[in-house]
N, C-alpha and C. Protein backbone atom coordinates (compact mmCIF):
# COMPACT_ATOMS: atom_id res chain seq x y z
N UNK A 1 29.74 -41.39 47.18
CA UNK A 1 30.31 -42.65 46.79
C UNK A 1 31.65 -42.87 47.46
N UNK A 2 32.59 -41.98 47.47
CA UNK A 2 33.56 -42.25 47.98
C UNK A 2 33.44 -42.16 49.82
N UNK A 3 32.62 -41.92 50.21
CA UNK A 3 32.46 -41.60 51.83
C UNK A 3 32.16 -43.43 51.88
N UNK A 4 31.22 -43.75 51.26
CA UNK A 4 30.55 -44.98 51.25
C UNK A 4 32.11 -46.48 51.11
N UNK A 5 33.16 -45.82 49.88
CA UNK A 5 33.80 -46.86 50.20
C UNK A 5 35.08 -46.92 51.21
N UNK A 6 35.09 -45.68 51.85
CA UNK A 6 36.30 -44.94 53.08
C UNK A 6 35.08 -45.88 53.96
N UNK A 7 34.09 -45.63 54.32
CA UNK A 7 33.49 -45.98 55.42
C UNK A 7 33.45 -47.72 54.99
N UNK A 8 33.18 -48.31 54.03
CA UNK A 8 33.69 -49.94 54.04
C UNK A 8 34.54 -50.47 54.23
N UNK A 9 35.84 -49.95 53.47
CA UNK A 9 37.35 -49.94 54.10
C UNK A 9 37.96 -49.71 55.55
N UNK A 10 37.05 -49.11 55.99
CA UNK A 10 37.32 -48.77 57.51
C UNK A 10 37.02 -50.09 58.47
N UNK A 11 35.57 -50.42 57.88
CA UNK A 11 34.91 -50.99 58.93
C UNK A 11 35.85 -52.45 58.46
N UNK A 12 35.98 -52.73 56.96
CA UNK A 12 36.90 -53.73 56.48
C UNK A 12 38.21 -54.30 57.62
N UNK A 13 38.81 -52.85 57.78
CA UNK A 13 40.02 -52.96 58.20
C UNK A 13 39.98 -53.37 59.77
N UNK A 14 38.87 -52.58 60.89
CA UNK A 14 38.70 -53.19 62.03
C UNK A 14 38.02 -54.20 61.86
N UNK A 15 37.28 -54.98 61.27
CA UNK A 15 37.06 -56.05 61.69
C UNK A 15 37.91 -56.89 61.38
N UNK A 16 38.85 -56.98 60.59
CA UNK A 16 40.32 -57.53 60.23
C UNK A 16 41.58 -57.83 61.42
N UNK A 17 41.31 -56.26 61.88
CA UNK A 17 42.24 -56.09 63.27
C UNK A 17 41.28 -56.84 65.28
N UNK A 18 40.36 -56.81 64.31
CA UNK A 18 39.26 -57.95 66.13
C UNK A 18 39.88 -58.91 65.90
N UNK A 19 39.47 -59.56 64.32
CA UNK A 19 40.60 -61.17 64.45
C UNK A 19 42.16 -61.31 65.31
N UNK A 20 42.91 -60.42 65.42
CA UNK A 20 43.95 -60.43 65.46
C UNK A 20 44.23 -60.73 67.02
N UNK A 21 45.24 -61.65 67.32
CA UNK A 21 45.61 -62.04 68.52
C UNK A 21 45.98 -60.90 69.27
N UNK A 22 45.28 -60.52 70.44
CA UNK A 22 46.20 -59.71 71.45
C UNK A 22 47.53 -60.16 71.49
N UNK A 23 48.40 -58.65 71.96
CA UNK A 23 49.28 -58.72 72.03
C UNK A 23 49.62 -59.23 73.52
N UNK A 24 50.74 -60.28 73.62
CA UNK A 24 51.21 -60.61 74.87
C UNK A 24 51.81 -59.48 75.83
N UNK A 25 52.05 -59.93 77.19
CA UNK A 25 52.32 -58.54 77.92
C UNK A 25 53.86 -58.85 77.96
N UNK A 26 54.54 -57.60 77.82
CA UNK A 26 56.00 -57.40 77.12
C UNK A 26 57.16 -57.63 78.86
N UNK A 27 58.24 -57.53 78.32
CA UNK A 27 58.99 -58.07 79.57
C UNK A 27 59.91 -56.44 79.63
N UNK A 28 59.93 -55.60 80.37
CA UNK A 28 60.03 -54.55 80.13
C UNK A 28 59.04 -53.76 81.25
N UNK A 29 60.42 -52.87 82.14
CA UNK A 29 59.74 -52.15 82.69
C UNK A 29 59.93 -52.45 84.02
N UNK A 30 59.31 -51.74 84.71
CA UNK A 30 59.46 -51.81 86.00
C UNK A 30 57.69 -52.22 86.67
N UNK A 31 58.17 -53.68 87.32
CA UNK A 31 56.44 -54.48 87.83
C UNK A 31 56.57 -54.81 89.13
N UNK A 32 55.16 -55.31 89.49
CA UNK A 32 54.97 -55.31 91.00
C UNK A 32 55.10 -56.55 91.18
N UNK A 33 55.96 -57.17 91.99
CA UNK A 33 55.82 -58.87 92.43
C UNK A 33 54.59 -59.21 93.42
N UNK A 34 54.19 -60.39 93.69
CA UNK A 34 52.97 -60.39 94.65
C UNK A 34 53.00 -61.92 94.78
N UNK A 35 52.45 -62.22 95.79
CA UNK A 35 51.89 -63.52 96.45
C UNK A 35 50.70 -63.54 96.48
N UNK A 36 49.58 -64.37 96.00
CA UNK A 36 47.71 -64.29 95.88
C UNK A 36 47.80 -65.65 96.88
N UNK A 37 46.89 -65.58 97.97
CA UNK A 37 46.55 -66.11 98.87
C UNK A 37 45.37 -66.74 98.49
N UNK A 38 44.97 -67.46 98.89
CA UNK A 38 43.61 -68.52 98.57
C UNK A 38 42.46 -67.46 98.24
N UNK A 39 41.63 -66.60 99.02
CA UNK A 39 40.75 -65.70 98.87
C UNK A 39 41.56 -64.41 98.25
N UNK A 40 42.27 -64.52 97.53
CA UNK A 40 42.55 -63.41 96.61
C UNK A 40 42.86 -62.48 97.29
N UNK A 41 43.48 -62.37 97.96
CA UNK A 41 44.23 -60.89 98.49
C UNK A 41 46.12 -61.37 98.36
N UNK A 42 46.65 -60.38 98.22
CA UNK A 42 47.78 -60.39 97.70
C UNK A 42 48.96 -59.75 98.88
N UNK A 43 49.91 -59.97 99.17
CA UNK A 43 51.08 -59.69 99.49
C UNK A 43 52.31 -58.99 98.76
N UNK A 44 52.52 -57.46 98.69
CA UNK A 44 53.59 -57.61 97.32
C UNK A 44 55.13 -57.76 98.11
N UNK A 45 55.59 -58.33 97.54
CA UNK A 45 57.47 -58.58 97.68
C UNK A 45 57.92 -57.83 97.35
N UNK A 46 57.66 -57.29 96.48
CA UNK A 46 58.79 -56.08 96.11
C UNK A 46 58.23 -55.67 94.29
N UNK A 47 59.50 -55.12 93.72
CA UNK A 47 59.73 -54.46 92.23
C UNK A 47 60.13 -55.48 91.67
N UNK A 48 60.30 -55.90 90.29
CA UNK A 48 61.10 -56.40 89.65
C UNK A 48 61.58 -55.40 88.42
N UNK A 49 62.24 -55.22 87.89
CA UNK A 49 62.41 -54.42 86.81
C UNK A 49 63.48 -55.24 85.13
N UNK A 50 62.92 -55.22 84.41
CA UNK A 50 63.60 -55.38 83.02
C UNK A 50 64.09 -55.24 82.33
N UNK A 51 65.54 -55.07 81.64
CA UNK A 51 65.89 -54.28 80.76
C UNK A 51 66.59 -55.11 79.17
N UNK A 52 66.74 -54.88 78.43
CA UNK A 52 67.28 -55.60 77.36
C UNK A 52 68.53 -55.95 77.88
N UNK A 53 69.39 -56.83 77.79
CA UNK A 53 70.97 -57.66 77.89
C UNK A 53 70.90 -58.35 76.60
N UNK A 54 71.56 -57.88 75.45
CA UNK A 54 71.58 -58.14 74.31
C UNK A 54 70.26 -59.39 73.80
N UNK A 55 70.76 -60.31 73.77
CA UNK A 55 69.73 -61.02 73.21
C UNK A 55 68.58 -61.30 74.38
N UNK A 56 69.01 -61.70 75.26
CA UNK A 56 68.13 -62.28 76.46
C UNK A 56 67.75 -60.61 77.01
N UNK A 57 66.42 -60.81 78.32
CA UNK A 57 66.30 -59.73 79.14
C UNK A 57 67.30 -59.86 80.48
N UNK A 58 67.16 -58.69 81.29
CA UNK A 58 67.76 -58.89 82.12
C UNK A 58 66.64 -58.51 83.28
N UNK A 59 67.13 -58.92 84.66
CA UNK A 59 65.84 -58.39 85.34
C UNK A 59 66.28 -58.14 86.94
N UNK A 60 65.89 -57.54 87.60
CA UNK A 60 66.69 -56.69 88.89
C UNK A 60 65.22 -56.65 89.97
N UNK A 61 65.35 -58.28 90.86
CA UNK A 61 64.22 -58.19 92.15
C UNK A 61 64.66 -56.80 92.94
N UNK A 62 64.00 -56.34 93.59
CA UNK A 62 63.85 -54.91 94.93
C UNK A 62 62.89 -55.25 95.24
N UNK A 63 63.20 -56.20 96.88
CA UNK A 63 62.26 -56.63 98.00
C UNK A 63 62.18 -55.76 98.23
N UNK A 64 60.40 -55.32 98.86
CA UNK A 64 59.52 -54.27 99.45
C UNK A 64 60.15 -54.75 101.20
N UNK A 65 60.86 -54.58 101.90
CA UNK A 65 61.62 -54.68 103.00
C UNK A 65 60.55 -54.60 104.10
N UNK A 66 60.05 -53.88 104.45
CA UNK A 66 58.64 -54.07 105.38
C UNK A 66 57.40 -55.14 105.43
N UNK A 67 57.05 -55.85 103.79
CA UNK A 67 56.83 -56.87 103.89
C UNK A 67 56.82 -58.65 104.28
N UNK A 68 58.45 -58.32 104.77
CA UNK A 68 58.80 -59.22 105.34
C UNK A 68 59.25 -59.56 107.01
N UNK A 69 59.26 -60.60 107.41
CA UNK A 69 59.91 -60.28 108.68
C UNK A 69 60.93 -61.59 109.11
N UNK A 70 61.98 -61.21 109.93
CA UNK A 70 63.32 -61.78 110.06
C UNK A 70 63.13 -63.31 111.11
N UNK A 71 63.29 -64.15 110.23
CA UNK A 71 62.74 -65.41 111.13
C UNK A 71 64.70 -66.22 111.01
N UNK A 72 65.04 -66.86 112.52
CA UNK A 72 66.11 -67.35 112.42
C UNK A 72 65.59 -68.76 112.33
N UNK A 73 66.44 -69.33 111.60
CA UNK A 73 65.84 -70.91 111.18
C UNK A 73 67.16 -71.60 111.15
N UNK A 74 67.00 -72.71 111.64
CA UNK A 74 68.31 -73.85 111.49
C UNK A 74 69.81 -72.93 110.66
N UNK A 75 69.87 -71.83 111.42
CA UNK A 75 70.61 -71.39 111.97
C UNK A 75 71.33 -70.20 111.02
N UNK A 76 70.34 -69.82 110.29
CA UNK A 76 70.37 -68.86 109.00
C UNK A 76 69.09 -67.94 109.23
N UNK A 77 69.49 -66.77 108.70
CA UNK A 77 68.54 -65.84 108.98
C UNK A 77 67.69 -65.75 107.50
N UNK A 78 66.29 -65.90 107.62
CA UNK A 78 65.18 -65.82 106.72
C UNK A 78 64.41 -64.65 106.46
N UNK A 79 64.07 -64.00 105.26
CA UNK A 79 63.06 -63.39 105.23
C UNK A 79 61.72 -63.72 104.52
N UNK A 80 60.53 -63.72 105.71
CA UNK A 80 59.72 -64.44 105.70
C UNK A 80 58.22 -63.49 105.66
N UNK A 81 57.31 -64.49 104.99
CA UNK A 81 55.96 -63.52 105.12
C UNK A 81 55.22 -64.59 105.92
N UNK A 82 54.78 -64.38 106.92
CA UNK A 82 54.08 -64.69 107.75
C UNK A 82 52.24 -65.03 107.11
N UNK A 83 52.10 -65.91 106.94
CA UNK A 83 50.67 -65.96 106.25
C UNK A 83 49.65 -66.76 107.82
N UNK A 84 48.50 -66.86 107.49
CA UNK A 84 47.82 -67.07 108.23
C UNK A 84 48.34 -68.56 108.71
N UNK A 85 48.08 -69.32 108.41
CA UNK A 85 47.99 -70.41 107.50
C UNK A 85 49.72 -71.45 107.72
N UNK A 86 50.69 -70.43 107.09
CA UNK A 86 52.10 -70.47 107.18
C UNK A 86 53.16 -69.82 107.11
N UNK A 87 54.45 -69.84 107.34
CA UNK A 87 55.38 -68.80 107.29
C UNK A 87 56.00 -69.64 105.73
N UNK A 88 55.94 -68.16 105.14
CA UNK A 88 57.09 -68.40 103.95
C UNK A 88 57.72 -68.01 103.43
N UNK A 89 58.76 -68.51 103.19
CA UNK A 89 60.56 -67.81 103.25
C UNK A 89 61.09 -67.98 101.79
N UNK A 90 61.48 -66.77 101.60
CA UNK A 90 61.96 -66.34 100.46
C UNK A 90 63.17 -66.55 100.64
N UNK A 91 63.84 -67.79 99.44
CA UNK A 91 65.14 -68.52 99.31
C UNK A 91 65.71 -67.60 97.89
N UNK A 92 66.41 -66.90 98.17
CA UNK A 92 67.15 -66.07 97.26
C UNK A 92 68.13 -67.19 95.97
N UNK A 93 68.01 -67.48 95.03
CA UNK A 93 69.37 -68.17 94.84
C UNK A 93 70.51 -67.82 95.07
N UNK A 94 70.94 -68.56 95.37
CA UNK A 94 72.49 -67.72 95.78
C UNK A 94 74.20 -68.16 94.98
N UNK A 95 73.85 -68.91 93.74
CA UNK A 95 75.03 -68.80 93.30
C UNK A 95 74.92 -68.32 92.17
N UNK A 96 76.29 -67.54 91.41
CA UNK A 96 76.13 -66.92 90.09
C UNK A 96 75.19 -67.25 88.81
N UNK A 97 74.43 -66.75 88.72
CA UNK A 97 73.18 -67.05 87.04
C UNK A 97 73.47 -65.62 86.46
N UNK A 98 72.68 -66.13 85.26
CA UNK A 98 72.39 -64.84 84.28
C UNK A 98 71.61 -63.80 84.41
N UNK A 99 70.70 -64.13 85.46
CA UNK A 99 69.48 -63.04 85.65
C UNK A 99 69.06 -62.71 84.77
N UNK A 100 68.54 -63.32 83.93
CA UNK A 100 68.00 -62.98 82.25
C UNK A 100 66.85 -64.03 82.02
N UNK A 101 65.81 -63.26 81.26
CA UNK A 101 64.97 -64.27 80.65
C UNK A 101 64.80 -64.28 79.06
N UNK A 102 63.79 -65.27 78.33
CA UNK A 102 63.65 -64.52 77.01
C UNK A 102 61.94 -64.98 77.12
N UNK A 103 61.23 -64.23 76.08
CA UNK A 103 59.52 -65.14 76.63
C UNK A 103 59.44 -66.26 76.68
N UNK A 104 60.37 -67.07 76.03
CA UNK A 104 59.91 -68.84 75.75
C UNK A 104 61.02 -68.96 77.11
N UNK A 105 61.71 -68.74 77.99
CA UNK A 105 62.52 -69.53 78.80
C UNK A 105 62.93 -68.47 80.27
N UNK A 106 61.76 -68.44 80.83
CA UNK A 106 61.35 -67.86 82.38
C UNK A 106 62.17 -68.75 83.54
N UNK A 107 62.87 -69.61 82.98
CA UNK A 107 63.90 -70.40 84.20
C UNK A 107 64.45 -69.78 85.29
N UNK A 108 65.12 -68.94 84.99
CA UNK A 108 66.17 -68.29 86.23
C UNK A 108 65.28 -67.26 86.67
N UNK A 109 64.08 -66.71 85.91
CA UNK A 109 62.90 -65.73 86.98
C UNK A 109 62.79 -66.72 87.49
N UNK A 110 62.27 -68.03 87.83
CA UNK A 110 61.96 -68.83 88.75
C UNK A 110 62.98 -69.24 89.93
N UNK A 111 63.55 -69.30 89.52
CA UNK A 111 64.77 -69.85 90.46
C UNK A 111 65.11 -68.61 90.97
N UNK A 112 64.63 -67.45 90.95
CA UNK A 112 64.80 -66.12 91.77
C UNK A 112 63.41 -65.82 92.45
N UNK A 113 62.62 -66.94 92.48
CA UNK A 113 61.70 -66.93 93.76
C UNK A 113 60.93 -68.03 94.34
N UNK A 114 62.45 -69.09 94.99
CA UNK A 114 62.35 -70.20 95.64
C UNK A 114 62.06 -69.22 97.03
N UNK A 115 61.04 -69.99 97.69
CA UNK A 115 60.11 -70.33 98.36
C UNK A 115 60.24 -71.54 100.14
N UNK A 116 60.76 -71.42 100.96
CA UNK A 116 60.36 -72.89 101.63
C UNK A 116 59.17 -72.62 102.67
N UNK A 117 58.59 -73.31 103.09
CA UNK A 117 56.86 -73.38 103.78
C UNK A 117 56.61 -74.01 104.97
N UNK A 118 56.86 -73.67 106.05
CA UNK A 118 56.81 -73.99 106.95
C UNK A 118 55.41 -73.83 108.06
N UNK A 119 54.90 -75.01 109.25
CA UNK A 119 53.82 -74.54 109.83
C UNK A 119 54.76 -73.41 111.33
N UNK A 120 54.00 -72.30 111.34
CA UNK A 120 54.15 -71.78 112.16
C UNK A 120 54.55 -71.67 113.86
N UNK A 121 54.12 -73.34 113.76
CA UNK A 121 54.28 -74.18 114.75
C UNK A 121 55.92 -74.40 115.07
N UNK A 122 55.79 -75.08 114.05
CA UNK A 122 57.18 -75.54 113.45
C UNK A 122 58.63 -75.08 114.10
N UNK A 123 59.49 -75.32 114.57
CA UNK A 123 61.06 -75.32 114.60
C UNK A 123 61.69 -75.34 113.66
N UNK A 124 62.73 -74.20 113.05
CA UNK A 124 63.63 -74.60 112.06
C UNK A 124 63.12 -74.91 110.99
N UNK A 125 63.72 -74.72 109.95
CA UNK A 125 63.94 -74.74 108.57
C UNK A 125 63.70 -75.98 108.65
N UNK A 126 63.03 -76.64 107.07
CA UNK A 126 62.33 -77.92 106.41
C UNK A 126 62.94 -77.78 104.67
N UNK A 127 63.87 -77.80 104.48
CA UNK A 127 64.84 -77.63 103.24
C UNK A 127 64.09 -77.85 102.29
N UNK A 128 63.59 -79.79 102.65
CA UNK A 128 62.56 -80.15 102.19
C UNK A 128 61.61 -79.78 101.12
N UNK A 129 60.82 -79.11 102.33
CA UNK A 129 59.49 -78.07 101.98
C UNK A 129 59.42 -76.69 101.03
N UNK A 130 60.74 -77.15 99.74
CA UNK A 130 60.61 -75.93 98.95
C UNK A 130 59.56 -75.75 97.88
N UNK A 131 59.32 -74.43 97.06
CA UNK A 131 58.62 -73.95 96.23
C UNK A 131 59.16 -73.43 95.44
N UNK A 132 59.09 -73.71 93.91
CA UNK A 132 59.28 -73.01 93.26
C UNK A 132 57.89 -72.78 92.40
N UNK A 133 57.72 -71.34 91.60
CA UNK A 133 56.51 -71.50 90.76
C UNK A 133 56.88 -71.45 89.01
N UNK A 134 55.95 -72.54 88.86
CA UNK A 134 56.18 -72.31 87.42
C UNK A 134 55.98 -71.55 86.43
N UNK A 135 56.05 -70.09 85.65
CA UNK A 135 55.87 -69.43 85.51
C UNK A 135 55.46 -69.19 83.70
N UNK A 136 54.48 -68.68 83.53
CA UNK A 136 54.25 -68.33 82.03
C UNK A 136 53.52 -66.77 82.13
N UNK A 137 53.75 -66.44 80.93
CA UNK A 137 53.39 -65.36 80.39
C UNK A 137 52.19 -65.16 79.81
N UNK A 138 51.31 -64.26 80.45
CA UNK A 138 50.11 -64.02 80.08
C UNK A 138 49.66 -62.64 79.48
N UNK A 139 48.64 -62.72 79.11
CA UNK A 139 47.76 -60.95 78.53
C UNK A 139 48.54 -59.87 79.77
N UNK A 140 47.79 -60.45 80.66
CA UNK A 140 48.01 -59.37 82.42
C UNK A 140 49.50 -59.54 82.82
N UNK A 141 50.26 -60.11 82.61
CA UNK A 141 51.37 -60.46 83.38
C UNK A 141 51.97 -61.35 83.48
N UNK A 142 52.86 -62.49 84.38
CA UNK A 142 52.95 -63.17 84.31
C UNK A 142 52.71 -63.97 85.47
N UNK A 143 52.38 -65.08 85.27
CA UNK A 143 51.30 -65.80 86.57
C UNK A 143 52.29 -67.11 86.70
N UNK A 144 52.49 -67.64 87.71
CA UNK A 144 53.32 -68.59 88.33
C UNK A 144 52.18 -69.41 89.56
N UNK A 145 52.53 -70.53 89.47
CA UNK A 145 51.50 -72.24 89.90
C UNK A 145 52.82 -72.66 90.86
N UNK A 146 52.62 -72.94 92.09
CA UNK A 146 53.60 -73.72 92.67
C UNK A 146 54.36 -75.43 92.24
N UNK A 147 55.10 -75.32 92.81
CA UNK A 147 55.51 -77.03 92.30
C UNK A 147 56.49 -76.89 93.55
N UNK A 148 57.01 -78.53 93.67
CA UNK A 148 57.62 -78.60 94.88
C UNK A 148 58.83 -78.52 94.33
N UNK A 149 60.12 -78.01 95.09
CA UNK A 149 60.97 -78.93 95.11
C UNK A 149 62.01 -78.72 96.04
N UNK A 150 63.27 -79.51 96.44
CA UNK A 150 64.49 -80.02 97.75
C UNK A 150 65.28 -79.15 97.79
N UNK A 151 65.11 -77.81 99.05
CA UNK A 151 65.99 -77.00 98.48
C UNK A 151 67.10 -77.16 99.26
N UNK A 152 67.55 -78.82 99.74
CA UNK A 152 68.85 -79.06 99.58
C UNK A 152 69.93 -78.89 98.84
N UNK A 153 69.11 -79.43 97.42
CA UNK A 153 69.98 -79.48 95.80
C UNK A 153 70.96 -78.36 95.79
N UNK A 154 70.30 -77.27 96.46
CA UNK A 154 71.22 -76.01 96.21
C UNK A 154 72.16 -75.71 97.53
N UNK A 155 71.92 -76.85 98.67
CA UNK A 155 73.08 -76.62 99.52
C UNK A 155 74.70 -76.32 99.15
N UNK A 156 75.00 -76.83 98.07
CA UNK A 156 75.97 -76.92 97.94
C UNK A 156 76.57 -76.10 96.47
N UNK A 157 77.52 -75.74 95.41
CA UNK A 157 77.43 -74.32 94.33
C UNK A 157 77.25 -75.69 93.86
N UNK A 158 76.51 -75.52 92.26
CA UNK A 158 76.33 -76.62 91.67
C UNK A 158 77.65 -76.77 90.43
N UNK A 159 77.91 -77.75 90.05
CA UNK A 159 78.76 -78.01 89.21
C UNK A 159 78.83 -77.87 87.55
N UNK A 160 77.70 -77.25 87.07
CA UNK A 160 77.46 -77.12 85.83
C UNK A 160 76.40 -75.56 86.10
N UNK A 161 77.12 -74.92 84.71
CA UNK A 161 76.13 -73.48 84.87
C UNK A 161 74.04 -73.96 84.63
N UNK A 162 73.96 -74.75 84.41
CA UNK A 162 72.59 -75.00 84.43
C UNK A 162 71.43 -74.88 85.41
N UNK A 163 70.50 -74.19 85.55
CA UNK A 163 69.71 -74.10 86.52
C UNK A 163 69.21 -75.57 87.18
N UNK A 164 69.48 -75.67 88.55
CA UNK A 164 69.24 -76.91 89.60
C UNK A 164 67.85 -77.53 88.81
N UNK A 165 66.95 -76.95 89.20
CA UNK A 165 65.46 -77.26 89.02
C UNK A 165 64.45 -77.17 87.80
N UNK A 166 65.20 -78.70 87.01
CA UNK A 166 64.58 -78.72 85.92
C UNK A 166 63.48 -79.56 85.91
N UNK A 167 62.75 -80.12 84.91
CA UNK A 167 61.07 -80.19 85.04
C UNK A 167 61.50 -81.96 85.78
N UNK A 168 62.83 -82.51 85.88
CA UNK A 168 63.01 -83.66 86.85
C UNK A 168 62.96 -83.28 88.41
N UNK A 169 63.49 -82.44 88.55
CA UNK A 169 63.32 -82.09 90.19
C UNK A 169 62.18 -81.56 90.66
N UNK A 170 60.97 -81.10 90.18
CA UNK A 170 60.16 -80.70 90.26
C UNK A 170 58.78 -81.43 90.55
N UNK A 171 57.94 -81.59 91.50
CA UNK A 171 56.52 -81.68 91.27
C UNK A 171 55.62 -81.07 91.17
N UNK A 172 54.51 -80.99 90.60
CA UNK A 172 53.08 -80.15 90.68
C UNK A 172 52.74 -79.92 92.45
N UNK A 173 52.15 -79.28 92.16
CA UNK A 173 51.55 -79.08 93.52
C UNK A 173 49.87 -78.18 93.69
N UNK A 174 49.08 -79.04 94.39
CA UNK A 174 47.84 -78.54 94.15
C UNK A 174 47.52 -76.78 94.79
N UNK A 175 47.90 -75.78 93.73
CA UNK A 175 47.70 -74.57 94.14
C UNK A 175 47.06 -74.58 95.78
N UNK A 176 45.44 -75.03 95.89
CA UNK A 176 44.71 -74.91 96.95
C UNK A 176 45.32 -75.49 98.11
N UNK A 177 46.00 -76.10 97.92
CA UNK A 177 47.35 -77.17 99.18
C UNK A 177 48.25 -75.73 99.84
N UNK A 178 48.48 -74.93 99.31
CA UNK A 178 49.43 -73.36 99.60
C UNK A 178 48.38 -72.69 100.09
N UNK A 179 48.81 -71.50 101.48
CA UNK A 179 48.01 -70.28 101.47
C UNK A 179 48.39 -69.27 100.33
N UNK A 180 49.82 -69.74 99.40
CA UNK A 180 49.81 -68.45 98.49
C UNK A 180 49.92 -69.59 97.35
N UNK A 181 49.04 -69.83 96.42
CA UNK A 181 48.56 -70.69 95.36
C UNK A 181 49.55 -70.25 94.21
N UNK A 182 49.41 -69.03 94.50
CA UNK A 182 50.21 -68.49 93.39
C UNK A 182 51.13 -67.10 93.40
N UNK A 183 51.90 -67.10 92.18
CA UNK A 183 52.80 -65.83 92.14
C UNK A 183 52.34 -64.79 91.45
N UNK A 184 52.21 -63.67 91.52
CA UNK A 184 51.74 -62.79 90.01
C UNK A 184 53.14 -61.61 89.81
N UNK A 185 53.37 -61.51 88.25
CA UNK A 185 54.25 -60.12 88.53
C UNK A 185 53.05 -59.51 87.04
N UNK A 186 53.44 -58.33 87.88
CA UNK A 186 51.89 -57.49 86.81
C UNK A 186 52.31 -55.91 86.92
């Protein structure tokens, strides 16, 4: 009798715990950055790594340095991944942020992997032609969708601590329009 109600209680309790939402994937740790190309093969950029900064996270890019290669453009030196397709240049931000995220507000991870896209053809830098990806948090990781935007805006230090590229400066952009559709950190 008692085996009978240990073994109901059991089965009680996992099928209790199937209902239950997976857990999201945590921000923490040390992950692989990557570029997914149309047919699914990937490029990695480098490490990113996470650590608590009191309330917010904090987070520390380490470009994979061999993955890239040194393209001079309108008159600044780029580091660029050469895709079939297009060259694309990793725009560092470059004025003081927090380097911090929290799960609901991935802003400044984004703005730490502007993007500009150039045809191979091409002469010089297209400021223009930036990328940023929009980024959410998933089971696997976190997955980032391109969107456009002017990476003039940031020619100059901006005048308020607020990140440049809010959902006004921004357009969608049809993943399949990019040879790298998307971002993954996993």
């Amino acid at each position: 009798m008692t085996i009978k109600r240990t073994g109901a209680a059991l089965a009680l309790a996992l099928s209790s715990m199937a209902c239950m939402p997976a857990m999201a994937w945590d921000l923490a740790g040390t992950h692989a950055v990557e570029l997914v190309r149309q047919d699914g093969s990937t490029v990695t950029l480098g490490d990113i790594e996470f650590k608590p900064a009191g309330e917010r996270i904090g987070f520390t890019f380490k470009p994979e340095h061999k993955a890239y290669q040194d393209y001079f453009l309108s008159m600044k030196e780029f580091k660029c991944i050469t895709g079939r397709d297009e060259v694309f240049c990793h725009v560092p931000y470059p004025y003081k942020n927090p380097k911090s995220v929290t799960p609901d507000d991935l802003v400044w991870l984004e703005h730490a992997f502007l993007f500009l896209h150039k045809n191979p053809a091409e002469f010089g830098a297209r400021l223009w032609n930036g990328i940023i990806y929009k980024m959410s948090i998933t089971d696997e990781g976190i997955v980032g969708s391109p969107q456009a935007v002017d990476l003039n805006v940031i020619s100059a230090p901006p005048t308020t601590p607020e990140p440049p590229y809010g959902i006004g400066e921004r357009s969608d952009v049809e993943p399949s329009s990019r040879e790298f559709g998307q971002l993954r950190i996993r």
